[in-house]
N, C-alpha and C. Protein backbone atom coordinates (compact mmCIF):
# COMPACT_ATOMS: atom_id res chain seq x y z
N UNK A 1 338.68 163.76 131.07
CA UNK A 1 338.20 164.17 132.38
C UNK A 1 337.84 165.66 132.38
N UNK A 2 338.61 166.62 131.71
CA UNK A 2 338.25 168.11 131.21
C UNK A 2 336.72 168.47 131.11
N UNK A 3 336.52 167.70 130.00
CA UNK A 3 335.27 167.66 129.32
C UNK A 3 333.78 167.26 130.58
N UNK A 4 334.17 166.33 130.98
CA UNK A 4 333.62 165.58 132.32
C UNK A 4 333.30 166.78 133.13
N UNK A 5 334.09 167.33 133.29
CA UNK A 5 334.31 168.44 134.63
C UNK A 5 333.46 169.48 133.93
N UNK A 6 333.46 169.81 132.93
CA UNK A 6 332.93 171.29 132.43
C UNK A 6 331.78 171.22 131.97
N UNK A 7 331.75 170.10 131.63
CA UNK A 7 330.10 169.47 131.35
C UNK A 7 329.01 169.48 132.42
N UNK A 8 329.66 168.41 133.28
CA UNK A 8 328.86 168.43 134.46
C UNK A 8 328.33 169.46 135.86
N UNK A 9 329.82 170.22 135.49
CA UNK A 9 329.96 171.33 136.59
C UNK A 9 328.93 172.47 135.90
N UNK A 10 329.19 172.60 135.18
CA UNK A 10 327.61 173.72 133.93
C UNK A 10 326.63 172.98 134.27
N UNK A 11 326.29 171.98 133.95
CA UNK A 11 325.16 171.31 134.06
C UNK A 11 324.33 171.44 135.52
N UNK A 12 325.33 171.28 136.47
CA UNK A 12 324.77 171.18 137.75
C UNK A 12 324.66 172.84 138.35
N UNK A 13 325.30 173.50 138.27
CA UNK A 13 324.60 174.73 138.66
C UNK A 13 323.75 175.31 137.58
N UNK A 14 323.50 174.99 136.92
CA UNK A 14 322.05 175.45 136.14
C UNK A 14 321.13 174.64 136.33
N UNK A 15 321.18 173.65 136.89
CA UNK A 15 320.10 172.48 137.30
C UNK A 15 319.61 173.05 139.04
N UNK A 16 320.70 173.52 139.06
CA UNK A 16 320.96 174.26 141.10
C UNK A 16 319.69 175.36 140.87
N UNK A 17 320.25 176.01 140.29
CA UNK A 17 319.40 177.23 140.38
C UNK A 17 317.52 176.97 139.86
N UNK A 18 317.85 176.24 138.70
CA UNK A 18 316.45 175.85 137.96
C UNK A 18 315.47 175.06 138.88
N UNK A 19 315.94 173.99 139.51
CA UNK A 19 315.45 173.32 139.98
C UNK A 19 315.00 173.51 141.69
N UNK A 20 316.25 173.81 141.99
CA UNK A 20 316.61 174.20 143.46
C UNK A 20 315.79 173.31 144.43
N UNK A 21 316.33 172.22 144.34
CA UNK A 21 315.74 171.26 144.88
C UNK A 21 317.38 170.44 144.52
N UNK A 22 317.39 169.45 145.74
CA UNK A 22 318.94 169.09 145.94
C UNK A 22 318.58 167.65 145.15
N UNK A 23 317.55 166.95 145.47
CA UNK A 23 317.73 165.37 145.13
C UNK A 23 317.39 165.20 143.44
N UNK A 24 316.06 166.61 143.49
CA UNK A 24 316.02 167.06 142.19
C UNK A 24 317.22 167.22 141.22
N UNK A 25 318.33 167.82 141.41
CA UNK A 25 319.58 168.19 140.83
C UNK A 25 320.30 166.90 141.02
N UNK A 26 320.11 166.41 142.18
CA UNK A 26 320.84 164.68 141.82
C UNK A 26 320.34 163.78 141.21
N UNK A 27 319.45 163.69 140.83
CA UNK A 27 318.87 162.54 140.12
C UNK A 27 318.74 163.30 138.54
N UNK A 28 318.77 164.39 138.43
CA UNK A 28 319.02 165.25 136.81
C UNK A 28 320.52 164.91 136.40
N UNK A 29 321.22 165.73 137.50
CA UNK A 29 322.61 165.03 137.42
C UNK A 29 323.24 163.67 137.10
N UNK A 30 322.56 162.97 137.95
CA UNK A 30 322.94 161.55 137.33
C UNK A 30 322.54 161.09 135.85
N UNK A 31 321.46 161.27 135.63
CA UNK A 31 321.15 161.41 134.18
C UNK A 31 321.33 161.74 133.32
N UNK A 32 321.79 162.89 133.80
CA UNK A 32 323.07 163.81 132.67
C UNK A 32 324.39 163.12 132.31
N UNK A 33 324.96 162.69 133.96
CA UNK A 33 325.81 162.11 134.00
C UNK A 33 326.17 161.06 133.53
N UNK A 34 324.93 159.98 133.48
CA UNK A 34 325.02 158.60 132.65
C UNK A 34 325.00 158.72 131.18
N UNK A 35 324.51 160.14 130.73
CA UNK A 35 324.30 160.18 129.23
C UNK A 35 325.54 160.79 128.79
N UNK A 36 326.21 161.07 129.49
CA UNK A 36 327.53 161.96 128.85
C UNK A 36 328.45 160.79 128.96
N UNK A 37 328.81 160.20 129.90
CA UNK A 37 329.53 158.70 130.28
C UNK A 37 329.47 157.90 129.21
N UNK A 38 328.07 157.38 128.93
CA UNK A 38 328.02 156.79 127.80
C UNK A 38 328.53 157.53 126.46
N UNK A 39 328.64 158.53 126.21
CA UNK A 39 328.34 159.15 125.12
C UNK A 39 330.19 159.13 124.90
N UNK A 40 330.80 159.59 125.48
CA UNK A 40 332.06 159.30 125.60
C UNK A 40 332.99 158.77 125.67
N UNK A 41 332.29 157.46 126.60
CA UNK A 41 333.21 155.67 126.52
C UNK A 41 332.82 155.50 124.55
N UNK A 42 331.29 155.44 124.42
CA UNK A 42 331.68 155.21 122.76
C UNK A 42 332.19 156.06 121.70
N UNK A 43 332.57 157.41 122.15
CA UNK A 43 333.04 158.23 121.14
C UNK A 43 334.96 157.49 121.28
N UNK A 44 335.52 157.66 122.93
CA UNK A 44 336.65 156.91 122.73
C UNK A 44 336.71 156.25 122.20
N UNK A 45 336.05 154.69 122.12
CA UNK A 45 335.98 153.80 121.61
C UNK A 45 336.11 153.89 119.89
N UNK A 46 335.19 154.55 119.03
CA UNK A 46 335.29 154.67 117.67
C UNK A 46 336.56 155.61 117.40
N UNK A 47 337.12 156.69 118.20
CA UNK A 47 338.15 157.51 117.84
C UNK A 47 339.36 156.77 117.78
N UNK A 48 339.68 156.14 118.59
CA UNK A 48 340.57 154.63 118.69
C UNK A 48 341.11 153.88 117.71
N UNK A 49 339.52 153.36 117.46
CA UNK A 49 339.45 152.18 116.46
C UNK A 49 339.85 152.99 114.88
N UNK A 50 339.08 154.12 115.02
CA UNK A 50 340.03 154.98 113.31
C UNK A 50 340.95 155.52 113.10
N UNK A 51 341.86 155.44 114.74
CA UNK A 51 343.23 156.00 114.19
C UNK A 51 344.06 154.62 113.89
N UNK A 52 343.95 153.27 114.64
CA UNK A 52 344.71 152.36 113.85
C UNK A 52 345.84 152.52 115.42
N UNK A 53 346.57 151.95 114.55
CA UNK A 53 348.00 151.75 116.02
C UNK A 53 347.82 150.95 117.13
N UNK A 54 348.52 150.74 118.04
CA UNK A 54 348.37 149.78 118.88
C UNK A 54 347.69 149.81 119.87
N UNK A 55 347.16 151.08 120.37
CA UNK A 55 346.28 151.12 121.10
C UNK A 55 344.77 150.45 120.85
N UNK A 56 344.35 149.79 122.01
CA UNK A 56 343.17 149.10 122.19
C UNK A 56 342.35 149.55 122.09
N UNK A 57 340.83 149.71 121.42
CA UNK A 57 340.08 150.45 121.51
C UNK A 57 338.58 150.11 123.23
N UNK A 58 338.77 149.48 122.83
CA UNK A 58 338.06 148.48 124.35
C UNK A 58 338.46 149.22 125.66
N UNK A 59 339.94 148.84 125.62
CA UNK A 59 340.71 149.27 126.91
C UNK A 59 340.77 151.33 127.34
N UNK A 60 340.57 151.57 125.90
CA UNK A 60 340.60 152.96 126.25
C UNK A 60 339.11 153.47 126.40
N UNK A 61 338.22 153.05 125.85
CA UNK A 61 336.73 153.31 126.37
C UNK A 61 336.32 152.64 127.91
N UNK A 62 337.07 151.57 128.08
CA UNK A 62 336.54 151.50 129.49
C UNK A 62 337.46 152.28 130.65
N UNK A 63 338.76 152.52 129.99
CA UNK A 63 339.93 153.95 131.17
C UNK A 63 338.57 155.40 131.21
N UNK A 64 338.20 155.57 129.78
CA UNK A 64 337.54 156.88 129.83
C UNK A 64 335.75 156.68 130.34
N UNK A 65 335.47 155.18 130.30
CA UNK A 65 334.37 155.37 130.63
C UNK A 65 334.15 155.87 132.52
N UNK A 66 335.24 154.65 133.01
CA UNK A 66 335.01 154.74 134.33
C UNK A 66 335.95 156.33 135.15
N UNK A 67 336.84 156.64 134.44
CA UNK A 67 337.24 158.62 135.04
C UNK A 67 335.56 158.97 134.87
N UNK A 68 334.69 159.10 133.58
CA UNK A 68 333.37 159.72 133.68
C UNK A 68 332.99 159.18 135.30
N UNK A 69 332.70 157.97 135.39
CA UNK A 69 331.55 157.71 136.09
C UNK A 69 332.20 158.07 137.80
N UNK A 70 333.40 158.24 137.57
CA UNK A 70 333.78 158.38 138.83
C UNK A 70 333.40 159.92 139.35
N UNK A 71 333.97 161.07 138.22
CA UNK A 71 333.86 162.03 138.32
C UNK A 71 332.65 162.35 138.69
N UNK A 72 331.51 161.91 137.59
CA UNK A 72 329.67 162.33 138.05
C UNK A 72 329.38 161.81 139.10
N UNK A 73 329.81 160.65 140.14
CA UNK A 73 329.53 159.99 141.14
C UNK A 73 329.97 161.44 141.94
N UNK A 74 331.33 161.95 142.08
CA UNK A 74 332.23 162.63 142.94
C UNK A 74 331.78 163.95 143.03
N UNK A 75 330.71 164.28 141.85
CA UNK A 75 330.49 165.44 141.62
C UNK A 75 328.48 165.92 142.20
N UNK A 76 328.44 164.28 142.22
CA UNK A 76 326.51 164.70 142.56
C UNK A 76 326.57 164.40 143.61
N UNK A 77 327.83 163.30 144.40
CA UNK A 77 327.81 163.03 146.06
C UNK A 77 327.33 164.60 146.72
N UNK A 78 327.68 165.36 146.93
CA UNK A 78 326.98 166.59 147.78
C UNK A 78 325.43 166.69 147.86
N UNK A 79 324.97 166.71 146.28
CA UNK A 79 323.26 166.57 146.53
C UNK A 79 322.44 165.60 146.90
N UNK A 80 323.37 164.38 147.28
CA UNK A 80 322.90 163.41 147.83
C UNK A 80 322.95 163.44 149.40
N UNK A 81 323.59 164.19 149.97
CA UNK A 81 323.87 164.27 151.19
C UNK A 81 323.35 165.47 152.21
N UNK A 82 323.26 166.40 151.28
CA UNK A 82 323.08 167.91 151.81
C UNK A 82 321.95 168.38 151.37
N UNK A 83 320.80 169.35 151.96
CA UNK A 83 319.53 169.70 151.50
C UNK A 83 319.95 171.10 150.86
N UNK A 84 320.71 171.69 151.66
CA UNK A 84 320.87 173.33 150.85
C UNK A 84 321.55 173.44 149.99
N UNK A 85 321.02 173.77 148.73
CA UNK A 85 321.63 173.91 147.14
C UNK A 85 323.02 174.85 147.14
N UNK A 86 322.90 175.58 147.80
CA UNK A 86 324.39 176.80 147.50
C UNK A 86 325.33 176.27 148.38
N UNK A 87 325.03 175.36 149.67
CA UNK A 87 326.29 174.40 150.07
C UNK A 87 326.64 173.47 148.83
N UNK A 88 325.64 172.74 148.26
CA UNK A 88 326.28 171.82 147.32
C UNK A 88 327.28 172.31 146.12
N UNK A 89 326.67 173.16 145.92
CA UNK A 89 326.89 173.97 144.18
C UNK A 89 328.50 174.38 145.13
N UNK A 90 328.66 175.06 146.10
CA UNK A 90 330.02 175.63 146.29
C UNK A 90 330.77 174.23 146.62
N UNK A 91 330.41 173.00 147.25
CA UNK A 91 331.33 172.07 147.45
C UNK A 91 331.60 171.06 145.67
N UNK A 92 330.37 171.10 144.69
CA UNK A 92 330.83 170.79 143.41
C UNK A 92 331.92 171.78 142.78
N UNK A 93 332.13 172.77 142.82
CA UNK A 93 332.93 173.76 142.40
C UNK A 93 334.20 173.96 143.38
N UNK A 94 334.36 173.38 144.50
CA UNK A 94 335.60 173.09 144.95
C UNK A 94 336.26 171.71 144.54
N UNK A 95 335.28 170.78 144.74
CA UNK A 95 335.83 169.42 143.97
C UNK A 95 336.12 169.58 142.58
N UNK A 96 336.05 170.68 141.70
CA UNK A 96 336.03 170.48 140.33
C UNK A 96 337.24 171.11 140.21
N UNK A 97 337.53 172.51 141.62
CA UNK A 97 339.15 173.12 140.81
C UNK A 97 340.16 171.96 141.78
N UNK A 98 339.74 171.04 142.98
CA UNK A 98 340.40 169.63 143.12
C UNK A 98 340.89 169.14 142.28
N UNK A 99 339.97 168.21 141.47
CA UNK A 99 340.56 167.40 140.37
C UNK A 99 341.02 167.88 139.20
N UNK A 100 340.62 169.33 138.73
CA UNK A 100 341.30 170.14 137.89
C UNK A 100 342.88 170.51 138.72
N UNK A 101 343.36 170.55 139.87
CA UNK A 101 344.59 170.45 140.09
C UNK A 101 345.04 169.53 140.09
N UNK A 102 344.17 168.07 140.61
CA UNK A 102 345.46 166.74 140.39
C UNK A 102 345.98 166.52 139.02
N UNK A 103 344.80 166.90 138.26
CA UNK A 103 344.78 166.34 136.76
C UNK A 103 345.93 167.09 136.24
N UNK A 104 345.68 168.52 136.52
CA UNK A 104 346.64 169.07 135.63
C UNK A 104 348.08 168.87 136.30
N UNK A 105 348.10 168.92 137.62
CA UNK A 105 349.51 168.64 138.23
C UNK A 105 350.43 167.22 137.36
N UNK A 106 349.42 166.24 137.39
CA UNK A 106 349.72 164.81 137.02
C UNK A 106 350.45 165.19 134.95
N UNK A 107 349.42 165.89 134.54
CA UNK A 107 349.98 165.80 133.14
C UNK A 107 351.44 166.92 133.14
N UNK A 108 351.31 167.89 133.60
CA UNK A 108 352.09 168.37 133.75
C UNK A 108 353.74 167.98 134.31
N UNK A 109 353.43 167.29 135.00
CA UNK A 109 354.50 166.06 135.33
C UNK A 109 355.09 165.50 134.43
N UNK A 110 353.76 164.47 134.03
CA UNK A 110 353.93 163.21 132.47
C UNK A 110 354.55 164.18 131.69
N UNK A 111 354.06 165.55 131.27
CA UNK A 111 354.42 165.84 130.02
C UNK A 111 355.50 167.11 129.80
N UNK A 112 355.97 167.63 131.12
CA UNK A 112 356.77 168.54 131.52
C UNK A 112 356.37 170.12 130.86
N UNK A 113 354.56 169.93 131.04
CA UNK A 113 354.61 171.57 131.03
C UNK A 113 354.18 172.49 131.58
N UNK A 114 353.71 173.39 131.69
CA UNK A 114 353.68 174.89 132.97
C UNK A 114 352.47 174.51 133.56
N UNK A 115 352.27 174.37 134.77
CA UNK A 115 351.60 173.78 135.73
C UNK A 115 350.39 175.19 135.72
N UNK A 116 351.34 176.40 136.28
CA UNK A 116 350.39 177.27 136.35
C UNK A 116 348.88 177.94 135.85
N UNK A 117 349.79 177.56 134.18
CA UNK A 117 348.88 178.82 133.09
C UNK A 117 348.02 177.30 132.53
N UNK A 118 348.14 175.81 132.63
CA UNK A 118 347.69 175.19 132.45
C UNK A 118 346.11 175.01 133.35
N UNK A 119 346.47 174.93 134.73
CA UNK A 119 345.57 175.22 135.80
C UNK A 119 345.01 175.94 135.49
N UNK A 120 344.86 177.76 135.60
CA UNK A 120 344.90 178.51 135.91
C UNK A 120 343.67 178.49 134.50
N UNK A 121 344.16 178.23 133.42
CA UNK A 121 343.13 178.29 131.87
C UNK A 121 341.95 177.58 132.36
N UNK A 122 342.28 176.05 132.56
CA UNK A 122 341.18 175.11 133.13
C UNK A 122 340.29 175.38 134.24
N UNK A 123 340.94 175.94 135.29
CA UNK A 123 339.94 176.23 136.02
C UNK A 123 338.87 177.83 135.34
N UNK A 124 339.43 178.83 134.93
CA UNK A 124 338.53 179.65 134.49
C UNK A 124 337.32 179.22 133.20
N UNK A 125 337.85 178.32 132.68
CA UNK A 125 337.27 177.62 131.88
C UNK A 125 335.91 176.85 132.40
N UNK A 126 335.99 176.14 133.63
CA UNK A 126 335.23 175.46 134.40
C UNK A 126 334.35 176.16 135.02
N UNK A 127 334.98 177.02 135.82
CA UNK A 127 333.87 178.42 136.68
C UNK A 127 333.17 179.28 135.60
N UNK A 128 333.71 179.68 134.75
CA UNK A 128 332.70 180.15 133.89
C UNK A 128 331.65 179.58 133.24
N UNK A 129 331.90 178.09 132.72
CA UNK A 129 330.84 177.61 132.13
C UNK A 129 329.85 177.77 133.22
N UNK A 130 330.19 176.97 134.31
CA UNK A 130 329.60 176.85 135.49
C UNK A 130 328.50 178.38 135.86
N UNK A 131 329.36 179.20 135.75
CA UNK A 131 328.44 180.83 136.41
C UNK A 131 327.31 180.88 134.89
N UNK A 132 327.66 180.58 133.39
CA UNK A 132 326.64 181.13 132.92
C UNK A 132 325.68 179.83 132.87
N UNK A 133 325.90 178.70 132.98
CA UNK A 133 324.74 177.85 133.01
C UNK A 133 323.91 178.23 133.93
N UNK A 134 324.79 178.59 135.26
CA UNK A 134 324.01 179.31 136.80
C UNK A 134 322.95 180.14 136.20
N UNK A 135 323.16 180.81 135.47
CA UNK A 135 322.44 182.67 134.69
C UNK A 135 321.44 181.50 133.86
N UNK A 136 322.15 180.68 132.88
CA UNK A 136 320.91 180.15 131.84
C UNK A 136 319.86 179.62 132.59
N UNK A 137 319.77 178.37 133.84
CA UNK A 137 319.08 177.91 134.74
C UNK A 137 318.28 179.48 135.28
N UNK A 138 318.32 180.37 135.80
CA UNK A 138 317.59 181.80 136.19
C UNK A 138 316.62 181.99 135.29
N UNK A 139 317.54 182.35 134.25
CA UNK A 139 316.40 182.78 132.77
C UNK A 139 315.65 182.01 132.14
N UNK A 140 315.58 180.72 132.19
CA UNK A 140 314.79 179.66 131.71
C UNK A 140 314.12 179.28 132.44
N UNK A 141 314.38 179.93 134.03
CA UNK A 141 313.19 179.30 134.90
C UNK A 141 312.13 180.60 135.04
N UNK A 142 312.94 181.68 134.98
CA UNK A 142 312.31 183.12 134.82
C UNK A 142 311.15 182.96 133.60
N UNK A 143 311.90 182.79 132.67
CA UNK A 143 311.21 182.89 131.08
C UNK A 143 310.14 182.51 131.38
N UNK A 144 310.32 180.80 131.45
CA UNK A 144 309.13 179.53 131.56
C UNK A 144 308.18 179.57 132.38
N UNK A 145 308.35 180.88 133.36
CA UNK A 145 307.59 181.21 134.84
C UNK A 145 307.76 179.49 135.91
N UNK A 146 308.39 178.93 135.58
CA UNK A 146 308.27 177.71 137.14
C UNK A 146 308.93 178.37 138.16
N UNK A 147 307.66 177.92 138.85
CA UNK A 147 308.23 178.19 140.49
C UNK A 147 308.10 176.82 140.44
N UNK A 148 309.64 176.23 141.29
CA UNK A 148 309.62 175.13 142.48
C UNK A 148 309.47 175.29 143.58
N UNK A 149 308.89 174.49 144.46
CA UNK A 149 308.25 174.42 145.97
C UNK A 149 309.63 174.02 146.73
């Protein structure tokens, strides 16, 4: 789900800024989103199957396929709903240090370790990718000269 989050959350504010167009960024998003989903249910899937042991390989590509699809659903809902890009981009980046707190609260639990510096890594981890994809989306739309309407 980490990966999910930092992927998509980069992805979408550099799609924010580049595009700046909301349905534009949702329908990029989703596409992004379906290609990373996929890309991941089968990487689980083969990582599984070559370590051996009792774990299922089936059962763990479809646990990791559907956290993806939930997450990219949870994460492009705003540009589906809302026309102004910097409302969306700030409500994806609140949902992302969201589930970056359940997640980490939850393992932290399971696995009894420091809630704080666990959070606290993940989310800077997330906002940053997030701010320089923001900057790469600028400069690649700068570079390339597109103006969107």
């Amino acid at each position: 789900m980490n990966d999910a989050l930092v992927e998509l959350t980069g992805a979408l504010a550099g799609f924010t800024f580049a595009l700046q167009n909301t349905r534009a960024v949702a329908m990029t998003g989703l596409i992004t989103g379906a290609a990373v989903s996929l890309s991941m249910t089968t990487s689980e899937y083969l990582s599984t199957k070559s370590e051996g042991g009792d774990k299922n390989p089936s059962k763990a590509a479809a646990y990791t396929g559907i956290a993806y699809v939930l997450t990219v659903l949870f994460l492009i809902f705003p540009y589906l709903l809302l026309t102004d890009m910097y409302a969306c981009l700030s409500l994806i980046i609140l949902a992302a240090i969201t589930i970056i707190f359940l997640f980490t609260f939850y393992i932290s639990v399971a696995k009894d370790l420091s809630f704080r510096k666990r959070f606290l890594e993940m989310t800077a981890i997330s906002l940053g990718i997030a701010g320089l994809t923001f900057i790469v989306g600028f400069l690649l739309r700068t570079f390339l000269n597109i103006e969107v309407d």
